[in-house]
C-alpha atoms as a PDB file:
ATOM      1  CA  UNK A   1     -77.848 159.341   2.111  1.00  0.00           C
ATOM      2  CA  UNK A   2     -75.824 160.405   5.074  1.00  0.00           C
ATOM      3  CA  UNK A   3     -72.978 162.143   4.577  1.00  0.00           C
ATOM      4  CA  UNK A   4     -71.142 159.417   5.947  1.00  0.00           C
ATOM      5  CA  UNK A   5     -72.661 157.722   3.143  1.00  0.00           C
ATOM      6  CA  UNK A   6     -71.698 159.832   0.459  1.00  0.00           C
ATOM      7  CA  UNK A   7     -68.309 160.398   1.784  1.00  0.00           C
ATOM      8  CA  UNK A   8     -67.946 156.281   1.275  1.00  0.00           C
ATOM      9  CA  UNK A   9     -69.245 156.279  -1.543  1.00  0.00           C
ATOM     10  CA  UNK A  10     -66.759 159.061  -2.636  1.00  0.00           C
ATOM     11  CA  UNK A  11     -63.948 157.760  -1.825  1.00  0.00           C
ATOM     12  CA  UNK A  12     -65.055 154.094  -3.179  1.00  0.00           C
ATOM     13  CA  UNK A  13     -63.963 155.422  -6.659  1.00  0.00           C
ATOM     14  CA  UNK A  14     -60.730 157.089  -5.270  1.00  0.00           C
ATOM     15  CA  UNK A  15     -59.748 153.383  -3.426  1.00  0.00           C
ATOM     16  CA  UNK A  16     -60.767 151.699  -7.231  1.00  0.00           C
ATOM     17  CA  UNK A  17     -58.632 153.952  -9.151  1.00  0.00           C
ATOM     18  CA  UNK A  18     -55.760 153.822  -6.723  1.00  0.00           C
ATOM     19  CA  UNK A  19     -56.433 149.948  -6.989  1.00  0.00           C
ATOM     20  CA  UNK A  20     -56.649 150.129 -10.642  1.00  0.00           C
ATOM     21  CA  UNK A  21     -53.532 152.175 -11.199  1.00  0.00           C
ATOM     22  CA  UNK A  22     -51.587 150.103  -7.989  1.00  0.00           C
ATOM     23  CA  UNK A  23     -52.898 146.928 -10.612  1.00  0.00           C
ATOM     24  CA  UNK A  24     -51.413 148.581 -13.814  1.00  0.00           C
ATOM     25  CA  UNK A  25     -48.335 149.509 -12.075  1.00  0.00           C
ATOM     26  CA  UNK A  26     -47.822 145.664 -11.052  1.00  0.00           C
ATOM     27  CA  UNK A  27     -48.394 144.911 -14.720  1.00  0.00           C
ATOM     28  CA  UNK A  28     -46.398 147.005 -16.143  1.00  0.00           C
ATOM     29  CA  UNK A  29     -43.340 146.017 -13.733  1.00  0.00           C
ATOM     30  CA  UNK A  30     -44.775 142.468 -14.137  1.00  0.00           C
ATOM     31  CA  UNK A  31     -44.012 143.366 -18.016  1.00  0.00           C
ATOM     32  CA  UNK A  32     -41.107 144.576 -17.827  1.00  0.00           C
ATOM     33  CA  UNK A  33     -39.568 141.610 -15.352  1.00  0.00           C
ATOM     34  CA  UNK A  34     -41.121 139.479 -17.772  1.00  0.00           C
ATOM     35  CA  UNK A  35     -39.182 141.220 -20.986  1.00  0.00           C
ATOM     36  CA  UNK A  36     -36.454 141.185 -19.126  1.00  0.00           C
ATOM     37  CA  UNK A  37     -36.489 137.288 -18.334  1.00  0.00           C
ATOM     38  CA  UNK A  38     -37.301 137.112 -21.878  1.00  0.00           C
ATOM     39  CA  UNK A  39     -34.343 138.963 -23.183  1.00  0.00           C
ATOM     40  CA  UNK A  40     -32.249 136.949 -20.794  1.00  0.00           C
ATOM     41  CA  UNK A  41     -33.669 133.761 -21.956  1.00  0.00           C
ATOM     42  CA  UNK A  42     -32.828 134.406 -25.658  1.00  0.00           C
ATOM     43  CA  UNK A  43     -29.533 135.701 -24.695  1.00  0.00           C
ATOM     44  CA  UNK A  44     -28.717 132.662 -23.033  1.00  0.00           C
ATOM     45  CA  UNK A  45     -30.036 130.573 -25.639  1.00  0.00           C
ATOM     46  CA  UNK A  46     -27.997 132.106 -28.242  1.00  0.00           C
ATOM     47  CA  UNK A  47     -25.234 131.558 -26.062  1.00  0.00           C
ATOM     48  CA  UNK A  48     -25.595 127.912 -25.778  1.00  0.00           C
ATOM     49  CA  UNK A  49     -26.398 127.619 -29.485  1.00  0.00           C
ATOM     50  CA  UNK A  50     -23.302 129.176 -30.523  1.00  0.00           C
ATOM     51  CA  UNK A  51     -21.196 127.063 -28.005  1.00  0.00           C
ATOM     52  CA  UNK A  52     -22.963 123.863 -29.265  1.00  0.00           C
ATOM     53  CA  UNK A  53     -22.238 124.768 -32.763  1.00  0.00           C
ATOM     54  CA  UNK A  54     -18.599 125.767 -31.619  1.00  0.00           C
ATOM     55  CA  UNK A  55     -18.121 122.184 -29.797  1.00  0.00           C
ATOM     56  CA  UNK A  56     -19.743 120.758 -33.453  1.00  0.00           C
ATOM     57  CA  UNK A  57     -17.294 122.305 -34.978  1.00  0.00           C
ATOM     58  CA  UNK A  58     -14.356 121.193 -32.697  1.00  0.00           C
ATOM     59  CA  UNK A  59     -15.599 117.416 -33.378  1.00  0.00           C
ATOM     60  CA  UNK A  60     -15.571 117.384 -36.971  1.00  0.00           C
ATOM     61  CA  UNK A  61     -12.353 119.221 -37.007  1.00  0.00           C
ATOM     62  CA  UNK A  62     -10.527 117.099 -34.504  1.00  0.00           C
ATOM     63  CA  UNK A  63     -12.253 113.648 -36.388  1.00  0.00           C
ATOM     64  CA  UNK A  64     -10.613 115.134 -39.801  1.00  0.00           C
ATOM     65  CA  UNK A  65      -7.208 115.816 -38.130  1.00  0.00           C
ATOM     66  CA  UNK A  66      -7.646 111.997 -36.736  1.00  0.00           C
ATOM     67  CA  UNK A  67      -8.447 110.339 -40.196  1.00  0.00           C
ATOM     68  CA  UNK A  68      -5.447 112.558 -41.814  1.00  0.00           C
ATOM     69  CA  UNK A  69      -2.996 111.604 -38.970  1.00  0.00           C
ATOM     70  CA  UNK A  70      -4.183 107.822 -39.496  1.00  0.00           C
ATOM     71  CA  UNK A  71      -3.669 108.426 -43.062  1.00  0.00           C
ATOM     72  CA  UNK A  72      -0.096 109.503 -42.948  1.00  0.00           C
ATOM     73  CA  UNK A  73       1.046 107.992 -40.007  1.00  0.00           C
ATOM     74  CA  UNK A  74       3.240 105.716 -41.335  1.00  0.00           C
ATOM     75  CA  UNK A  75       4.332 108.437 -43.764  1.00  0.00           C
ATOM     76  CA  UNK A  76       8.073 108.426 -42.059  1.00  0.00           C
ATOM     77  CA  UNK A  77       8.375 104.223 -43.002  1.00  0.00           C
ATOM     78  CA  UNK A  78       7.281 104.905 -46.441  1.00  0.00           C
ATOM     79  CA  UNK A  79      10.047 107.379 -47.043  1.00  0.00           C
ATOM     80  CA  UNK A  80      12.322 105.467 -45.058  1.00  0.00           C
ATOM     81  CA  UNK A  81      11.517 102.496 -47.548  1.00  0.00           C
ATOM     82  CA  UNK A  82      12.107 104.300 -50.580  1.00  0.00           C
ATOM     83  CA  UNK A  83      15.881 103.980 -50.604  1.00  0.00           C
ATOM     84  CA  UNK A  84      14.917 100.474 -50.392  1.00  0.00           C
ATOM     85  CA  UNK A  85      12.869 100.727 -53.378  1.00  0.00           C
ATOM     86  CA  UNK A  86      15.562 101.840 -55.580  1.00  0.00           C
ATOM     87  CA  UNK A  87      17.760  99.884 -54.503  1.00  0.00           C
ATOM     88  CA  UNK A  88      16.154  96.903 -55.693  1.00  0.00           C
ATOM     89  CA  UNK A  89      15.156  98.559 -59.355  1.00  0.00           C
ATOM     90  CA  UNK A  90      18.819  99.151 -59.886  1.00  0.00           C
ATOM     91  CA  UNK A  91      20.012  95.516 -58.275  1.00  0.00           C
ATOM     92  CA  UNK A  92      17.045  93.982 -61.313  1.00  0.00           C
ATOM     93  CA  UNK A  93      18.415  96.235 -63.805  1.00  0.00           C
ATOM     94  CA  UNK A  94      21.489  95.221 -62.645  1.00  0.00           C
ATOM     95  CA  UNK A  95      20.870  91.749 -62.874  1.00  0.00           C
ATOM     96  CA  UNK A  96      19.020  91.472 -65.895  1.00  0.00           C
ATOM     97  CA  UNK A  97      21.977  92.175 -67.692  1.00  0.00           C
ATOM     98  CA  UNK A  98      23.926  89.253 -66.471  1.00  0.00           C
ATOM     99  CA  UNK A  99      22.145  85.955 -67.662  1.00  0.00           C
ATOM    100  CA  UNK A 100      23.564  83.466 -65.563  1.00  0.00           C
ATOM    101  CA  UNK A 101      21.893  85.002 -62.403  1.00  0.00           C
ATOM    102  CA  UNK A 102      18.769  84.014 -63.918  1.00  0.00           C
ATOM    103  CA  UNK A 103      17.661  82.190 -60.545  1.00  0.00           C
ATOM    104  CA  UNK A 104      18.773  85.199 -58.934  1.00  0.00           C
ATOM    105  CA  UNK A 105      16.659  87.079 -60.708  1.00  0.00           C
ATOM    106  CA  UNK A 106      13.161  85.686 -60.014  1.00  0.00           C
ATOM    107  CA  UNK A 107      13.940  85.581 -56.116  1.00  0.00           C
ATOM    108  CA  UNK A 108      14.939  89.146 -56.078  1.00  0.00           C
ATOM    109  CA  UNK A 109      12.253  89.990 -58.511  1.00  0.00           C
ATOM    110  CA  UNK A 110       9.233  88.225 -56.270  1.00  0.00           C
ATOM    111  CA  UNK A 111      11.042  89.510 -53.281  1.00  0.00           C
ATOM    112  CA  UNK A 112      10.707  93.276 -54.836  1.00  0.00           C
ATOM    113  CA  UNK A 113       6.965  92.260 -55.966  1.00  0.00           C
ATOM    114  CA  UNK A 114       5.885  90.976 -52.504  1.00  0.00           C
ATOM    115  CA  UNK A 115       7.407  94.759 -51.235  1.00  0.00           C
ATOM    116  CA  UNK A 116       5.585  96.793 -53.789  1.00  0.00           C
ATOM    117  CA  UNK A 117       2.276  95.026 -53.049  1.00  0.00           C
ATOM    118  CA  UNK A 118       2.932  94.810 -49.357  1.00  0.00           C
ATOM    119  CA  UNK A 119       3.397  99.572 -49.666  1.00  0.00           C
ATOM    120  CA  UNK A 120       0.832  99.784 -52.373  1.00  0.00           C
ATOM    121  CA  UNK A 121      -1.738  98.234 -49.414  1.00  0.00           C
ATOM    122  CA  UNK A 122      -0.931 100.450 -47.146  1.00  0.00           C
ATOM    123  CA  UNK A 123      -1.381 103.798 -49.608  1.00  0.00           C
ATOM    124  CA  UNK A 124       1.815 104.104 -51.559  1.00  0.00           C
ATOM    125  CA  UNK A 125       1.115 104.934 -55.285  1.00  0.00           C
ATOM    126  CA  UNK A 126       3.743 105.449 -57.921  1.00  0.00           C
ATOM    127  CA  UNK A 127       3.912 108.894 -59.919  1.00  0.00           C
ATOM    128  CA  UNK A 128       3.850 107.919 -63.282  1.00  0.00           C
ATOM    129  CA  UNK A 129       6.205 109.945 -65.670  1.00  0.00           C
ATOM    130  CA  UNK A 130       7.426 108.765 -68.837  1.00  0.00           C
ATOM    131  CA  UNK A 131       9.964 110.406 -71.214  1.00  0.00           C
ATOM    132  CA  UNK A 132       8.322 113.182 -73.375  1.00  0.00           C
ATOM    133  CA  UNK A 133       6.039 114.587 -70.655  1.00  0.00           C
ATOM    134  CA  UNK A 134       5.727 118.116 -70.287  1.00  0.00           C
ATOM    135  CA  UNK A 135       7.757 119.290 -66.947  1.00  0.00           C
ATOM    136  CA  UNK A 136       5.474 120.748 -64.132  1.00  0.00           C
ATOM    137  CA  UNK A 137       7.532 122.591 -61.939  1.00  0.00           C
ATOM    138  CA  UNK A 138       4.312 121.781 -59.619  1.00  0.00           C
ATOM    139  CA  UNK A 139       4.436 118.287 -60.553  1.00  0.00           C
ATOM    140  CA  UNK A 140       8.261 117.588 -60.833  1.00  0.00           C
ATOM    141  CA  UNK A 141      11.773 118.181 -59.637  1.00  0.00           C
ATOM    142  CA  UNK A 142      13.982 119.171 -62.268  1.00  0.00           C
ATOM    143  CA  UNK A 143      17.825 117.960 -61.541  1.00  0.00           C
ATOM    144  CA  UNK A 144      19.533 119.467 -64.562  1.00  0.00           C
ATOM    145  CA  UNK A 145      18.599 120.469 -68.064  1.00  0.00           C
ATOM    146  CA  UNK A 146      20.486 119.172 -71.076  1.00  0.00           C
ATOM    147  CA  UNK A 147      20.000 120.504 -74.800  1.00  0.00           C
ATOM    148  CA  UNK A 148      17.003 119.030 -76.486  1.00  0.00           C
ATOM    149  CA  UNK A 149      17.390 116.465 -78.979  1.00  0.00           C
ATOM    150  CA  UNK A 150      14.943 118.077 -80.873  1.00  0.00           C
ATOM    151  CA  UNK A 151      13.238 120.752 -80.929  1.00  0.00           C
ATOM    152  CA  UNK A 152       9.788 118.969 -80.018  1.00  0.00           C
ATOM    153  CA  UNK A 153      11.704 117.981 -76.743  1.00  0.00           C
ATOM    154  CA  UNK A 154      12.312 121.578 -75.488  1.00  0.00           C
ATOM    155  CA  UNK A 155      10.313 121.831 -71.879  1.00  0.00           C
ATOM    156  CA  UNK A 156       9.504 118.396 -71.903  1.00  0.00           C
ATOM    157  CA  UNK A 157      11.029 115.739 -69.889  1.00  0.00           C
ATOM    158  CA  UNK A 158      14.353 113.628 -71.239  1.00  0.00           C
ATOM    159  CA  UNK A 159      14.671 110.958 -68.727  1.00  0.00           C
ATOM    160  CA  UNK A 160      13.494 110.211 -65.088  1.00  0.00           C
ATOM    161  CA  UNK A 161      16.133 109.628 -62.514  1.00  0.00           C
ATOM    162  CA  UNK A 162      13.780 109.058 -59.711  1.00  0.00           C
ATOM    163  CA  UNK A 163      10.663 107.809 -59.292  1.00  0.00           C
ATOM    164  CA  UNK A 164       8.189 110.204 -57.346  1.00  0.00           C
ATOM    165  CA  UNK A 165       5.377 108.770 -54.776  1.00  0.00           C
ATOM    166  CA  UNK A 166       1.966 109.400 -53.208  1.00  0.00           C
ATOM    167  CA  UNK A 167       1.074 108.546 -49.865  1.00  0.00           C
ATOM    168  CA  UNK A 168      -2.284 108.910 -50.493  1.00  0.00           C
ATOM    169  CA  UNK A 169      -3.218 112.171 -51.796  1.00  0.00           C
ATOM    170  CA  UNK A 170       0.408 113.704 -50.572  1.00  0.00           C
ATOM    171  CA  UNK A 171       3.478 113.535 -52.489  1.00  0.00           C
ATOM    172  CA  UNK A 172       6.123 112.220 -50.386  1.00  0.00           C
ATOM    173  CA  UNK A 173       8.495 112.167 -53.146  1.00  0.00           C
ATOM    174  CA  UNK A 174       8.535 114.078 -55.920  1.00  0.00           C
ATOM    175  CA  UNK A 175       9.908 112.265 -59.410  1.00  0.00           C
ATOM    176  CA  UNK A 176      13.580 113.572 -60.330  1.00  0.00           C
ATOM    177  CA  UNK A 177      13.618 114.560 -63.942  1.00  0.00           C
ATOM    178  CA  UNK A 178      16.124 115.722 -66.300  1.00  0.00           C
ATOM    179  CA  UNK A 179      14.553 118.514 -69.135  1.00  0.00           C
ATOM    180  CA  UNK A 180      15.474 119.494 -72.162  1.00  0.00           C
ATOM    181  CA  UNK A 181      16.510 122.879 -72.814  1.00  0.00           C
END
């Protein structure tokens, strides 16, 4: 072998080596472009998955604040009506006492049915309370207290002045009640 020869041959391994670490070098940035993308990628993914669950979120919130509007949207009739309500308890009361007014009666009577029906269809319920109850300060709105009849009757409820209503699930009107003391 020439020297010319051996000086190829020579630098053959110095060209392969430079290759190999020019090769390793492209990897390794190849590598870390690649983690990089990757990092991005996942970054970017757990943006749009929080977002999406965000927006998921915002739907089911904004379809419960719907169904409760729809609920009590007619919440300001109902107490509007309730005036109306009592008004015809006291006029039956009222004429029940008089027995001539008997035809009276029965019209004002199916006339207060047809009412009661009419608001219990749209989501009006009636609080019961009955004398004897136990008064819930949660529950009820005390008006006055009076002295017990008995002892028995001490925190419990003497007589309702007003009935209390639902609207649904809300109390729109709490029952007035008069406790004994």
């Amino acid at each position: 072998m020439s020297k010319k020869d051996k000086g190829q041959t020579i630098e053959e391994p110095q060209q392969q080596e430079e290759t190999i670490d020019t090769a390793e070098a492209n990897h390794t940035e190849t590598l870390t472009v690649e983690e990089q993308l990757q990092e991005e990628l996942k970054k970017e993914k757990d943006k749009f998955m929080r977002l999406f669950a965000e927006f998921e979120n915002y739907k089911k919130r904004t379809t419960k604040e719907r169904i409760d509007l729809f609920k009590t949207a007619n919440e300001e009739v109902m107490v509007a009506m309730l005036p109306v309500l009592d008004d015809f308890e006291r006029a039956l009361a009222h004429i029940e006492e008089d027995k001539e007014a008997e035809e009276l009666r029965k019209g004002v009577l199916l006339i207060y049915q047809k009412l009661i029906n009419t608001l219990e269809q749209k989501g009006l319920k009636k609080i019961e309370v009955s004398q004897g109850d136990i008064f819930n300060p949660d529950d009820h709105e005390a008006i006055t207290q009076i002295p017990a009849p008995s002892d028995d009757m001490k925190g419990k409820i003497i007589d309702v002045i007003e009935k209390g209503y639902k609207l649904g699930d809300k109390v729109i009107r709490f029952p007035k009640v008069v406790i004994g003391q």
